[in-house]
N, C-alpha and C. Protein backbone atom coordinates (compact mmCIF):
# COMPACT_ATOMS: atom_id res chain seq x y z
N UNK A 1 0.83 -1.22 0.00
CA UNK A 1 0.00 0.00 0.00
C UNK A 1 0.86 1.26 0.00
N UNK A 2 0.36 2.42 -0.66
CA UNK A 2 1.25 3.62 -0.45
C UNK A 2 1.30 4.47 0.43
N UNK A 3 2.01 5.30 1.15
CA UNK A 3 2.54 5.80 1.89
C UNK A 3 1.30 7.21 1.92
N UNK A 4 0.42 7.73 3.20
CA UNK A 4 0.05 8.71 2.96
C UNK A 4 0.67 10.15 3.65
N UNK A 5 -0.19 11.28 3.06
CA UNK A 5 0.27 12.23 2.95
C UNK A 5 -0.36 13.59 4.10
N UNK A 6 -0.13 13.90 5.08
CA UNK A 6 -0.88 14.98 5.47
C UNK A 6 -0.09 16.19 5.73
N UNK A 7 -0.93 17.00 5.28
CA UNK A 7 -0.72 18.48 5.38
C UNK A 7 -1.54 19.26 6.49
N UNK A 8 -0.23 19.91 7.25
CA UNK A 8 -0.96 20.63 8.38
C UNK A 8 -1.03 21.92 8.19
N UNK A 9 -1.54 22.96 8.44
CA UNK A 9 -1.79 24.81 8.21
C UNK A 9 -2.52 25.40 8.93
N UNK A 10 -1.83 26.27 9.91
CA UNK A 10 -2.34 26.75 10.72
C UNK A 10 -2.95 28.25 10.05
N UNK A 11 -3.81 28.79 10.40
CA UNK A 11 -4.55 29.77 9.79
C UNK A 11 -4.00 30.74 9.62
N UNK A 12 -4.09 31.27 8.20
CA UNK A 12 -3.32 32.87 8.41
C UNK A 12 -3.34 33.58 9.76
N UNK A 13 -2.94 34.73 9.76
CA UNK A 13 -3.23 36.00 10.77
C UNK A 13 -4.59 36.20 11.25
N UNK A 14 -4.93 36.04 11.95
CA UNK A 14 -6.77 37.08 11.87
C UNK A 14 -6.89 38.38 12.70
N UNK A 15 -7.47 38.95 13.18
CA UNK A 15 -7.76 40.11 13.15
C UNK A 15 -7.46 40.19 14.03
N UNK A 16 -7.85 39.07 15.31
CA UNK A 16 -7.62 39.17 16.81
C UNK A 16 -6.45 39.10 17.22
N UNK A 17 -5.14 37.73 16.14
CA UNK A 17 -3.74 37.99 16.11
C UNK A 17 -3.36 39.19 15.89
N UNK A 18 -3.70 40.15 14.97
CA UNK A 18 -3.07 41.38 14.92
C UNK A 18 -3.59 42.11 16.39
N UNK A 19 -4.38 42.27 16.82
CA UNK A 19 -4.79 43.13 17.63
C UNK A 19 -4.20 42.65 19.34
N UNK A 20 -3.88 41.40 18.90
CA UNK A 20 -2.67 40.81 20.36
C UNK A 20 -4.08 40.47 21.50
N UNK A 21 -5.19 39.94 21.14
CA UNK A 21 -6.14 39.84 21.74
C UNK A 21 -6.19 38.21 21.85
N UNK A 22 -6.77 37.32 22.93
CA UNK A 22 -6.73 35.80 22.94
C UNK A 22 -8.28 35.56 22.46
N UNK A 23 -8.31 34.93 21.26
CA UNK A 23 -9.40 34.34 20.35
C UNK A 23 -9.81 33.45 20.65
N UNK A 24 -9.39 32.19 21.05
CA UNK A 24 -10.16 31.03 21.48
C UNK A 24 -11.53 30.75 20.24
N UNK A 25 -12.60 30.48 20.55
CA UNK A 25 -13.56 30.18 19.84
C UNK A 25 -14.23 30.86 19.32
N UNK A 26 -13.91 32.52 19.54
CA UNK A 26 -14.28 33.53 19.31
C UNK A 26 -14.58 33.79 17.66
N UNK A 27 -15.57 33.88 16.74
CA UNK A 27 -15.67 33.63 15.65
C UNK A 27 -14.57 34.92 14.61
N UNK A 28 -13.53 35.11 14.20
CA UNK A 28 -13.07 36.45 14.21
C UNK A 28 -12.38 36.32 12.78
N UNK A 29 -12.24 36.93 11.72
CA UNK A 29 -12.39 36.82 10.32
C UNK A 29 -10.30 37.03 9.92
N UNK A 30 -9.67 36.52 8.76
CA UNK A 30 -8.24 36.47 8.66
C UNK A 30 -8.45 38.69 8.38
N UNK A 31 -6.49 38.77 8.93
CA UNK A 31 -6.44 40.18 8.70
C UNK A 31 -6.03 39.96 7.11
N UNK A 32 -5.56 41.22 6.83
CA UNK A 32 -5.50 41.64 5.37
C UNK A 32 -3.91 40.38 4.70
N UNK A 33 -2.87 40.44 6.49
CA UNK A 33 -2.01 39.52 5.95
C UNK A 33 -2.14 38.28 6.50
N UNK A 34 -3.19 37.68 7.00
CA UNK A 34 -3.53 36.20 6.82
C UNK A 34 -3.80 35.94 5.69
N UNK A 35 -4.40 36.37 4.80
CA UNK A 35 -5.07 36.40 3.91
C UNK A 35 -3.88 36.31 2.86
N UNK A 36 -3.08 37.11 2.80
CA UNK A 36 -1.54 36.88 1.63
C UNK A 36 -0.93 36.17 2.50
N UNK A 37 -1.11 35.23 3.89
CA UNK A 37 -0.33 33.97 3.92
C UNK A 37 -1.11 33.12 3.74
N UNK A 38 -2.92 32.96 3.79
CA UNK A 38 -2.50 31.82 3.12
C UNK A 38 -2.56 31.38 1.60
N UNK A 39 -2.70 32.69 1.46
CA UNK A 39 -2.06 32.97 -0.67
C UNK A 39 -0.65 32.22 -0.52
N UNK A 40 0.33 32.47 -0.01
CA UNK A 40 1.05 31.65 0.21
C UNK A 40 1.14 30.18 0.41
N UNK A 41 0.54 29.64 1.36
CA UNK A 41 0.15 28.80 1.77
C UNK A 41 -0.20 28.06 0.23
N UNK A 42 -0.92 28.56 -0.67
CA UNK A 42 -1.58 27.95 -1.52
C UNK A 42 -0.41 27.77 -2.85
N UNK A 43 0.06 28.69 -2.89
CA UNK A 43 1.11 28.53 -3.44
C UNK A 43 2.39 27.57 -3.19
N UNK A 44 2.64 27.11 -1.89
CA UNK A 44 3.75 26.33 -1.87
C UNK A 44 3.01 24.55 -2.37
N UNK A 45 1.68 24.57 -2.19
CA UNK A 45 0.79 23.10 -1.99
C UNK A 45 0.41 23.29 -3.59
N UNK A 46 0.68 23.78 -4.46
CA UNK A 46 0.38 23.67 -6.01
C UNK A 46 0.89 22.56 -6.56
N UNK A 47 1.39 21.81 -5.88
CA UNK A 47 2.04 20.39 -6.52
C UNK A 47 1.74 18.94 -5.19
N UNK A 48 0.45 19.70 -4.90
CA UNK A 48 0.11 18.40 -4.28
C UNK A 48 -1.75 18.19 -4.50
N UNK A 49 -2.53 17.09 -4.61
CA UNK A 49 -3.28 16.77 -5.26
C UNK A 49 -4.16 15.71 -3.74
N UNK A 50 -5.08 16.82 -3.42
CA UNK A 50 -5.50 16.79 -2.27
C UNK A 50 -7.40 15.62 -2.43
N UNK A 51 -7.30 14.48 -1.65
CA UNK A 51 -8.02 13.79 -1.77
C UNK A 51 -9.73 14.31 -0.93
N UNK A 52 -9.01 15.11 0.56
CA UNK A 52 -10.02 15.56 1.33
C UNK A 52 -9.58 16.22 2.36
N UNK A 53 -10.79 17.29 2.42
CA UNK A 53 -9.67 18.08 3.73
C UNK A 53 -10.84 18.36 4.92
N UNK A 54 -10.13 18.75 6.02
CA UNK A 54 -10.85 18.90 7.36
C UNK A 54 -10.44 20.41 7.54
N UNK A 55 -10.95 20.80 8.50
CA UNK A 55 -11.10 21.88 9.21
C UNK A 55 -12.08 22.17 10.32
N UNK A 56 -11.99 23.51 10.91
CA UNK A 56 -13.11 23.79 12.22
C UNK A 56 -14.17 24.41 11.98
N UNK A 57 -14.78 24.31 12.64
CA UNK A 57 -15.76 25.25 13.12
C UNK A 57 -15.77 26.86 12.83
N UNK A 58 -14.41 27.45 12.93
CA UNK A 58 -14.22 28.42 12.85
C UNK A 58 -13.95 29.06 11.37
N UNK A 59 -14.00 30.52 11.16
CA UNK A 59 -14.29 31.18 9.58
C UNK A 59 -12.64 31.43 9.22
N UNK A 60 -12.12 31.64 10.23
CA UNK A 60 -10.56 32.07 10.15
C UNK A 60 -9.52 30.72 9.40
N UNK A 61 -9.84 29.56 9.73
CA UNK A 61 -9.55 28.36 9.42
C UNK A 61 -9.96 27.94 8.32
N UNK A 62 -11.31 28.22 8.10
CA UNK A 62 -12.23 27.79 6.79
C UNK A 62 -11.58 28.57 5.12
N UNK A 63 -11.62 29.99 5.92
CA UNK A 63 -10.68 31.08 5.09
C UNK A 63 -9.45 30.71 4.59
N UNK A 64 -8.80 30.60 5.13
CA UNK A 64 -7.44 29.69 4.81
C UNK A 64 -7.79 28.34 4.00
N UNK A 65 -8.50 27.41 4.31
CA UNK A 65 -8.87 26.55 3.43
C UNK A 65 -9.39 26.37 1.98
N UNK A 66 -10.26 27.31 2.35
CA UNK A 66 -10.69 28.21 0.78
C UNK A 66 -9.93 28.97 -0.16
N UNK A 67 -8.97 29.61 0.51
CA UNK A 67 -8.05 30.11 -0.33
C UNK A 67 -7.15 29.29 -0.86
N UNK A 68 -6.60 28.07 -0.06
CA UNK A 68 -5.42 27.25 -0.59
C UNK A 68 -6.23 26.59 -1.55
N UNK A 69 -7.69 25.93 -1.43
CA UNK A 69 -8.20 25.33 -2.37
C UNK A 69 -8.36 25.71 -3.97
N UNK A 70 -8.84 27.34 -3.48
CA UNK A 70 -9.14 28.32 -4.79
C UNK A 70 -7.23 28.22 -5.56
N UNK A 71 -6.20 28.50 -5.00
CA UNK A 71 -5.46 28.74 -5.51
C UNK A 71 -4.65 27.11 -6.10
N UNK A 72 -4.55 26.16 -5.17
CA UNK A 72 -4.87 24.94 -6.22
C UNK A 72 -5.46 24.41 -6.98
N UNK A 73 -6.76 24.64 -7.21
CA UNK A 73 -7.28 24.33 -8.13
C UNK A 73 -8.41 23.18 -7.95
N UNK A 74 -8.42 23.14 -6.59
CA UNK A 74 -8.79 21.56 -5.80
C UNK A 74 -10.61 21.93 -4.54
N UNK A 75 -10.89 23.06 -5.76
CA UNK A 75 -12.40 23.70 -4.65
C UNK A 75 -13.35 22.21 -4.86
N UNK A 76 -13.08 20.92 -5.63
CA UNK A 76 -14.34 20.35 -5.72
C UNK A 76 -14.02 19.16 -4.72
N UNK A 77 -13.25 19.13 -3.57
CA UNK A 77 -12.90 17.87 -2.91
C UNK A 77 -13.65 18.00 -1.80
N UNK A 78 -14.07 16.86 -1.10
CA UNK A 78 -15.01 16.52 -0.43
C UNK A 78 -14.52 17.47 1.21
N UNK A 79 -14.70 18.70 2.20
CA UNK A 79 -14.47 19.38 3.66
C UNK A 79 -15.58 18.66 4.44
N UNK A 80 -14.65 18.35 5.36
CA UNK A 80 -15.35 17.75 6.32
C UNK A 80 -15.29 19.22 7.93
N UNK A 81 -16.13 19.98 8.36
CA UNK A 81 -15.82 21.09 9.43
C UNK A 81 -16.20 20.51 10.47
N UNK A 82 -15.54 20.73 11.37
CA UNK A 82 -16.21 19.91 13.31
C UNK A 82 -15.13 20.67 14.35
N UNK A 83 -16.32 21.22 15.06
CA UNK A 83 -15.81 21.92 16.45
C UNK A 83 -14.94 21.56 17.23
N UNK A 84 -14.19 19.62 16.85
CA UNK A 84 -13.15 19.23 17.46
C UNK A 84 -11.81 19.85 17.07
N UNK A 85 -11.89 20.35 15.50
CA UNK A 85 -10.63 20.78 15.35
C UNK A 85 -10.62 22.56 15.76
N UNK A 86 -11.28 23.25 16.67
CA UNK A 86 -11.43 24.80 17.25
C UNK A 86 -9.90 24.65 17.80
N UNK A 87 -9.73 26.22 18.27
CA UNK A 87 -8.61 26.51 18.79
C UNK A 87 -9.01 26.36 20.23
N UNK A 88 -8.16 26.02 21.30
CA UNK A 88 -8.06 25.72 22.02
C UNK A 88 -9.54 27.15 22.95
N UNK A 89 -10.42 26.66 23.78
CA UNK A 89 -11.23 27.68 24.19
C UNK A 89 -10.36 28.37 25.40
N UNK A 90 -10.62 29.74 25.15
CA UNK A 90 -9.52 30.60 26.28
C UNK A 90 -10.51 30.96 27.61
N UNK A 91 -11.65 31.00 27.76
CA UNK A 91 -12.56 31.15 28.98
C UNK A 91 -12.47 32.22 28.60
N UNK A 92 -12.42 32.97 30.24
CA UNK A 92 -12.73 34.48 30.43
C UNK A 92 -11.48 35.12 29.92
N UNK A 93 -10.59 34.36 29.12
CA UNK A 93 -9.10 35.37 28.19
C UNK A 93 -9.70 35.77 26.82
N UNK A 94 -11.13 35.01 26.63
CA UNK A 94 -11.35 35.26 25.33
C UNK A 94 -11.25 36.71 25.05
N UNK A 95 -10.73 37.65 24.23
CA UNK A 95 -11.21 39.08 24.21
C UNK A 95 -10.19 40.06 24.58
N UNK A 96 -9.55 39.30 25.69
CA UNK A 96 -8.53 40.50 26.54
C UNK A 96 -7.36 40.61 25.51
N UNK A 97 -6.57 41.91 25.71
CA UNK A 97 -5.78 42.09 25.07
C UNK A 97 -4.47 41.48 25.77
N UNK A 98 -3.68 40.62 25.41
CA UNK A 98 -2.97 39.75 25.83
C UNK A 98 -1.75 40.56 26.57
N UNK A 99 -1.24 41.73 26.22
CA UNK A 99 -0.27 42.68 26.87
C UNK A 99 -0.97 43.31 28.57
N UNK A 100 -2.27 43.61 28.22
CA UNK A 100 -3.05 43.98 29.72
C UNK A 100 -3.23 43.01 30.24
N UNK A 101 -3.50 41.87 29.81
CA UNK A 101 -4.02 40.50 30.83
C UNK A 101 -2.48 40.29 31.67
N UNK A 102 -1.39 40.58 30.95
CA UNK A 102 -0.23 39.96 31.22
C UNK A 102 0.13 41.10 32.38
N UNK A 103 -0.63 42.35 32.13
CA UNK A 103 0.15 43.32 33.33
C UNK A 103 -1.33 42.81 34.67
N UNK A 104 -2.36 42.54 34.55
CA UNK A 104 -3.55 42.24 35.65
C UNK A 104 -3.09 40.78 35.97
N UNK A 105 -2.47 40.20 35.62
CA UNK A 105 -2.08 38.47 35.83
C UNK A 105 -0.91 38.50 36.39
N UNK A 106 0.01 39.35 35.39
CA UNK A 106 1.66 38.88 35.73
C UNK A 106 1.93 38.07 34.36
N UNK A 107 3.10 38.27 33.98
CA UNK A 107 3.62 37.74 32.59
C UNK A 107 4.10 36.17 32.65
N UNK A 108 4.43 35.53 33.91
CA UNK A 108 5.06 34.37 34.23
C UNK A 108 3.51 33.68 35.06
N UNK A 109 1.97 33.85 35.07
CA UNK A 109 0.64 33.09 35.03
C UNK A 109 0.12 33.12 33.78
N UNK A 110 0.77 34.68 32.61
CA UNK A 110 -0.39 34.27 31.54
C UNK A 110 0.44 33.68 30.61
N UNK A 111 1.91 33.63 30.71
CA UNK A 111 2.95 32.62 30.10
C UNK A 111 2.67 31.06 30.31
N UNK A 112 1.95 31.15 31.46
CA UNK A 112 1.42 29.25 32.02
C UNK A 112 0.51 28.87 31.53
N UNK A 113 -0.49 29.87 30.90
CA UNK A 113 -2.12 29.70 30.90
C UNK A 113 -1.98 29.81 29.32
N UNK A 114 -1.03 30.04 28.48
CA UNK A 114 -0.44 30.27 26.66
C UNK A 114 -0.07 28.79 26.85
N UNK A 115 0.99 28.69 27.17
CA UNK A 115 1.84 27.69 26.55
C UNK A 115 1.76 26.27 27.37
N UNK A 116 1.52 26.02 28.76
CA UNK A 116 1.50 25.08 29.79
C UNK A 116 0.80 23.86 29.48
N UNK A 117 1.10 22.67 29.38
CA UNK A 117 0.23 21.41 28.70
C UNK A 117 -0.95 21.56 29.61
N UNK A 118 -1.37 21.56 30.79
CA UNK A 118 -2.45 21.32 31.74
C UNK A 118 -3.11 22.07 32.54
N UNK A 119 -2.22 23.02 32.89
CA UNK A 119 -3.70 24.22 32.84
C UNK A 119 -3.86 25.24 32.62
N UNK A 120 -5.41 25.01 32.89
CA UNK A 120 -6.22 25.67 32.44
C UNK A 120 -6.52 27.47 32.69
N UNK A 121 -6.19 28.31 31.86
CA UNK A 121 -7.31 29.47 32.13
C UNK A 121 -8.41 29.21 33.01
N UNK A 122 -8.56 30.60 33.27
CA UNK A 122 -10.45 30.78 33.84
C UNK A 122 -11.53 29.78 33.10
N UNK A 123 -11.97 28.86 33.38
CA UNK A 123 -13.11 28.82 32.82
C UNK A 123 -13.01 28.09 31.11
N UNK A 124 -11.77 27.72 31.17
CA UNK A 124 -11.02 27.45 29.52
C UNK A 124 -10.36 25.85 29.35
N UNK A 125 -9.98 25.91 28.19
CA UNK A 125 -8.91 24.54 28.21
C UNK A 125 -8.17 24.51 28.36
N UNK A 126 -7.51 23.51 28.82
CA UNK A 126 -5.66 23.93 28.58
C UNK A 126 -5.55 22.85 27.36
N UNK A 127 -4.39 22.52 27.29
CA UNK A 127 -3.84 22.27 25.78
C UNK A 127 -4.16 20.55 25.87
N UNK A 128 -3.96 19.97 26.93
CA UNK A 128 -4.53 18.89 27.24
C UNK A 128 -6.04 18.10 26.94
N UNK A 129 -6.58 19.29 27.42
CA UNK A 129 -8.30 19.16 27.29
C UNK A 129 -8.50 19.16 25.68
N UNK A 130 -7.77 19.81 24.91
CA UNK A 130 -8.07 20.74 23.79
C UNK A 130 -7.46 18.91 22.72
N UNK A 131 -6.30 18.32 23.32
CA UNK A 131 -5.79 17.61 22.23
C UNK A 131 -6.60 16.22 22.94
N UNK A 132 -7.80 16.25 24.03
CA UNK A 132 -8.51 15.24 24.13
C UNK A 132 -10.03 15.24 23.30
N UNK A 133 -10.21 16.03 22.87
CA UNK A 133 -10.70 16.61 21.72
C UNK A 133 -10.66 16.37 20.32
N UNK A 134 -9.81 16.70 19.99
CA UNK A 134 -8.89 16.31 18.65
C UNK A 134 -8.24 15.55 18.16
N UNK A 135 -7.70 14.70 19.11
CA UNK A 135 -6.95 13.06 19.16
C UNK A 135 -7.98 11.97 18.65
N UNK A 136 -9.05 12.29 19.51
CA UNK A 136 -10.21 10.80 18.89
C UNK A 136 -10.53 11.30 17.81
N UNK A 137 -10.96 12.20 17.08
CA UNK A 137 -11.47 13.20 15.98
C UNK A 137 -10.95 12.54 15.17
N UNK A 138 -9.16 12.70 15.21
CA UNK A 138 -8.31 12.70 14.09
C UNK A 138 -8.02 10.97 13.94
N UNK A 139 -8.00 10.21 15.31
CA UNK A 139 -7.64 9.18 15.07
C UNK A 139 -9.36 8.53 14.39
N UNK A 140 -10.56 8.56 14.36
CA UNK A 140 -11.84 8.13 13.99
C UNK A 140 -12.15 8.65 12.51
N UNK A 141 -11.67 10.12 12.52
CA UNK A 141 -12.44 10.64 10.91
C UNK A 141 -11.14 11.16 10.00
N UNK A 142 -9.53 10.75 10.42
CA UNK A 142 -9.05 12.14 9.68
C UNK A 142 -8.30 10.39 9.34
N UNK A 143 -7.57 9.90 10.27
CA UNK A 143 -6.05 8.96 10.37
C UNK A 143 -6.75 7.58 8.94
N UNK A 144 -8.07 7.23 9.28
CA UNK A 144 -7.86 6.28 8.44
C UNK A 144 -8.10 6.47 6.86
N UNK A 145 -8.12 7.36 6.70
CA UNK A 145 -7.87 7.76 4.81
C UNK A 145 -6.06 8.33 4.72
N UNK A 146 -5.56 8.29 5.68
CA UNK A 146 -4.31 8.84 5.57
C UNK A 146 -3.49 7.46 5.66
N UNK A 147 -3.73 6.31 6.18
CA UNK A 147 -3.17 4.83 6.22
C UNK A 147 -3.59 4.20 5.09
N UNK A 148 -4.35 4.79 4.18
CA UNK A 148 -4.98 4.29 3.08
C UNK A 148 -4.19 4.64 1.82
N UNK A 149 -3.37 5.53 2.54
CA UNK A 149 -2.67 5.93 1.08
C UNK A 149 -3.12 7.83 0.41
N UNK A 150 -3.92 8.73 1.29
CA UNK A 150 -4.62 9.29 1.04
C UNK A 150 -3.85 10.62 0.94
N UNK A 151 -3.94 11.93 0.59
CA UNK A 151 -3.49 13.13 0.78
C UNK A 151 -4.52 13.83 1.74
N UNK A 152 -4.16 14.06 2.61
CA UNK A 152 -4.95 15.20 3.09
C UNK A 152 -5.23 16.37 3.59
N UNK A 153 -5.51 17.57 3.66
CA UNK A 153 -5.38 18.66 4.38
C UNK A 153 -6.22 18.93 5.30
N UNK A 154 -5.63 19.71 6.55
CA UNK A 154 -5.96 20.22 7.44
C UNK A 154 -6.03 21.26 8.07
N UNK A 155 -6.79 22.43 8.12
CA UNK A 155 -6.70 23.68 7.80
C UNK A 155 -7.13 24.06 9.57
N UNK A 156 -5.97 24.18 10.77
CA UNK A 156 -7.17 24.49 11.80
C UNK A 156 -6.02 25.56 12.75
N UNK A 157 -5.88 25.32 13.83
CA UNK A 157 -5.40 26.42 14.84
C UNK A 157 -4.03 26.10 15.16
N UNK A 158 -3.73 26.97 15.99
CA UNK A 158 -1.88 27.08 16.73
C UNK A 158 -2.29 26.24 17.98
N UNK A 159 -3.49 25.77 18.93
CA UNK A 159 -3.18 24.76 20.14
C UNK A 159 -3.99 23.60 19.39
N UNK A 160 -4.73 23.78 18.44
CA UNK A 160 -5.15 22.09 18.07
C UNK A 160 -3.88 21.65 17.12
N UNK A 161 -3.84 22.23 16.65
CA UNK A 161 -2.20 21.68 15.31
C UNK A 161 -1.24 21.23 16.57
N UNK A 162 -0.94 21.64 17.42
CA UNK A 162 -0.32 21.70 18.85
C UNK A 162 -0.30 20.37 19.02
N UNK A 163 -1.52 20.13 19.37
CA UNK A 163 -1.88 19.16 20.02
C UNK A 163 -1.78 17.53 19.06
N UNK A 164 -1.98 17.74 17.97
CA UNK A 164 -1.87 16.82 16.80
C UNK A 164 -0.45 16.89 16.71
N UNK A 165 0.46 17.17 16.77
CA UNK A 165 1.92 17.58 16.70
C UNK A 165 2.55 17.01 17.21
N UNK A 166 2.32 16.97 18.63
CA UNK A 166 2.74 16.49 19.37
C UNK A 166 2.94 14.83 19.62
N UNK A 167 1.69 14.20 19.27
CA UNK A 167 1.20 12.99 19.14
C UNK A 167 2.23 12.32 18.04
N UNK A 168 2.16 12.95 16.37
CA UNK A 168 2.97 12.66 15.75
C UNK A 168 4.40 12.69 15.85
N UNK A 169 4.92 13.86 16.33
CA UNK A 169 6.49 14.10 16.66
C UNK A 169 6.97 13.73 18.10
N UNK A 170 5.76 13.27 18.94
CA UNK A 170 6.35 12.34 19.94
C UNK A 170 6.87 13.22 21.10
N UNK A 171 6.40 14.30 20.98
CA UNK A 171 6.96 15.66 21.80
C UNK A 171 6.17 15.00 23.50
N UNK A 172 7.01 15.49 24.54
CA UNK A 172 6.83 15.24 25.74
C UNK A 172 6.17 16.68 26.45
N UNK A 173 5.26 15.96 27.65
CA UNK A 173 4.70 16.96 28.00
C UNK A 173 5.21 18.52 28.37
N UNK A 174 6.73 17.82 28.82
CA UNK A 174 7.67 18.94 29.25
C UNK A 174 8.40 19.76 28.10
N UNK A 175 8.41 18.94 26.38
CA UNK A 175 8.74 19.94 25.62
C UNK A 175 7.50 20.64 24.86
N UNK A 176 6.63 20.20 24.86
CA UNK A 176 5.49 20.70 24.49
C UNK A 176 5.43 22.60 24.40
N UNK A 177 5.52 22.90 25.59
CA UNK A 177 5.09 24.48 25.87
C UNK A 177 6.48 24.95 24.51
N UNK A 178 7.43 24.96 24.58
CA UNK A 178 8.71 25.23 23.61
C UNK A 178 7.81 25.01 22.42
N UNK A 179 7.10 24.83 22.17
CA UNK A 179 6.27 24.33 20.23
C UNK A 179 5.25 25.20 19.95
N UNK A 180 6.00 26.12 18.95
CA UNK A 180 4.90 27.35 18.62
C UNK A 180 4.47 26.45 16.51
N UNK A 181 3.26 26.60 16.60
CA UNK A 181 3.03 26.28 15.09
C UNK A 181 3.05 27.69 14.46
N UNK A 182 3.87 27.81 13.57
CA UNK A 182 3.48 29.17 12.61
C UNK A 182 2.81 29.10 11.62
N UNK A 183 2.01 30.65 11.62
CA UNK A 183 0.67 31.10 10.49
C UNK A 183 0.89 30.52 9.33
N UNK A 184 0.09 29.80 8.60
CA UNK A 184 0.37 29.94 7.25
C UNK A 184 1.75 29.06 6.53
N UNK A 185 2.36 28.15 7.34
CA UNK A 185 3.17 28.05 6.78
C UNK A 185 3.11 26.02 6.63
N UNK A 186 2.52 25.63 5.64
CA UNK A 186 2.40 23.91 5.29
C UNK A 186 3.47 23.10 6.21
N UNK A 187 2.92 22.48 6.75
CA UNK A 187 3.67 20.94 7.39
C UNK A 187 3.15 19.92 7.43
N UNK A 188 4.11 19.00 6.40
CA UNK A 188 3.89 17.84 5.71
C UNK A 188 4.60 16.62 6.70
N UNK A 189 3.10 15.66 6.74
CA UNK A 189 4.38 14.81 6.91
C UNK A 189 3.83 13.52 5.76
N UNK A 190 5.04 12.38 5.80
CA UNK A 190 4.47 11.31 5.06
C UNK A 190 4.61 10.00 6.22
N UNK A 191 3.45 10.03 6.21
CA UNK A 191 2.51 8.32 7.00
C UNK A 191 2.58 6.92 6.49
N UNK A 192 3.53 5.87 6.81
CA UNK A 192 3.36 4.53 6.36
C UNK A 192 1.72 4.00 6.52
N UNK A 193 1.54 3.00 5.96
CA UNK A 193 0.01 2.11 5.93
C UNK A 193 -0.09 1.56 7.74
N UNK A 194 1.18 1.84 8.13
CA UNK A 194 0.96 1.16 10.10
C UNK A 194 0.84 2.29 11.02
N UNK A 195 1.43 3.29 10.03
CA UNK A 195 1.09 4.95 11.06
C UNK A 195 2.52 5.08 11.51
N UNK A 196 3.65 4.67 10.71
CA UNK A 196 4.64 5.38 11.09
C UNK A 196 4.73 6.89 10.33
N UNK A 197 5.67 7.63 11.28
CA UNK A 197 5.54 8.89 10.40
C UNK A 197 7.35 8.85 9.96
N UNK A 198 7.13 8.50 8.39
CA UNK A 198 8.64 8.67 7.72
C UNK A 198 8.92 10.14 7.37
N UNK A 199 8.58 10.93 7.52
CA UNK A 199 9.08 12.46 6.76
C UNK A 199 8.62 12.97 7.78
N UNK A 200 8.89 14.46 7.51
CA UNK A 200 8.08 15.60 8.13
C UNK A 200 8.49 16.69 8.40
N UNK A 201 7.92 17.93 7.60
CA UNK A 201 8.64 19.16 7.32
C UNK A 201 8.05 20.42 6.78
N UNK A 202 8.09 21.53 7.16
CA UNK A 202 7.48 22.34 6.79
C UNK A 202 8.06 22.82 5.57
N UNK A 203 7.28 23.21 4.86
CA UNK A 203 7.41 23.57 3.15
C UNK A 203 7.68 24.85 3.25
């Protein structure tokens, strides 16, 4: 059987990234340069030939998907959208501007409550909760067309890509917080038919 293919992409910029505000589930649209990354985005994946793709719930994610599709050439393949692949929910951080939360918190609690595998914000997920979520998702609706030999894309956030990341690259709870996914920018890996991961690299 052949070797499959997945592509990971975290969402351009959106509005709330520019504005340094924590988005969480917050429905919030790409800025002017999410939007030319993931023109980008679409541009580096022009030589790959996409069987089916996933994404969230969210418009910022979807956006990005749509654009890489429009610019490959690949708008007629079957999106599957589900609230498992959302960005991690921030509670009561949703909204705040992440520089003031950090001076009402302290920079070394809202540094714990960003990056920390387990907990949680106010009222929120931590990255744990978020990749218990997304783990059965990916291992039930995404993993077995990808052991099949399949291409696929995945168009979703910086703590669910996180969290899928981790699983694949084998990252430990303690290196975890060190793993930032960047905007817009394709990571491929290639999947044996048993779920080994032989490649893996951002384009």
């Amino acid at each position: 059987m052949a070797n499959g293919t997945l592509i990971l992409v975290r969402h351009g910029q959106s509005q709330w990234n520019l504005e340094n505000r924590f988005t969480g589930w917050v429905d919030v649209p790409l800025s002017e340069l999410g939007i030319k990354e993931a023109q980008e985005a679409g541009e580096k994946l022009k030589g790959y030939k996409f069987d089916r793709a996933f994404t969230s719930a969210l418009i910022r994610a979807q956006e990005t998907l749509r654009i890489i599709l429009e610019i490959t050439g690949q708008t007629n393949i079957p999106i599957e959208r589900d609230q498992a692949l959302n960005e991690r929910h921030y509670g009561d951080l949703q909204g705040l501007n992440k520089a003031e939360t950090a001076k009402q918190y302290g920079d070394a609690q809202v540094h714990i409550w960003r990056r920390s595998y387990d907990i949680q914000p106010p009222n929120g997920e931590s990255l744990k909760n978020t990749g218990e979520r997304v783990m059965p998702y990916y291992r039930a609706r995404i993993e077995p067309y990808v052991l099949a030999g399949e291409t696929i894309i995945i168009a979703a956030h910086g703590n669910s890509l996180r969290s899928l990341v981790m699983v694949l690259d084998n990252i430990s709870e303690a290196e975890i917080p060190e793993l930032n996914i960047p905007t817009g920018v394709p990571r491929r890996y290639v999947i044996s038919p048993t779920g080994e991961v032989l490649e893996r690299e951002y384009l």
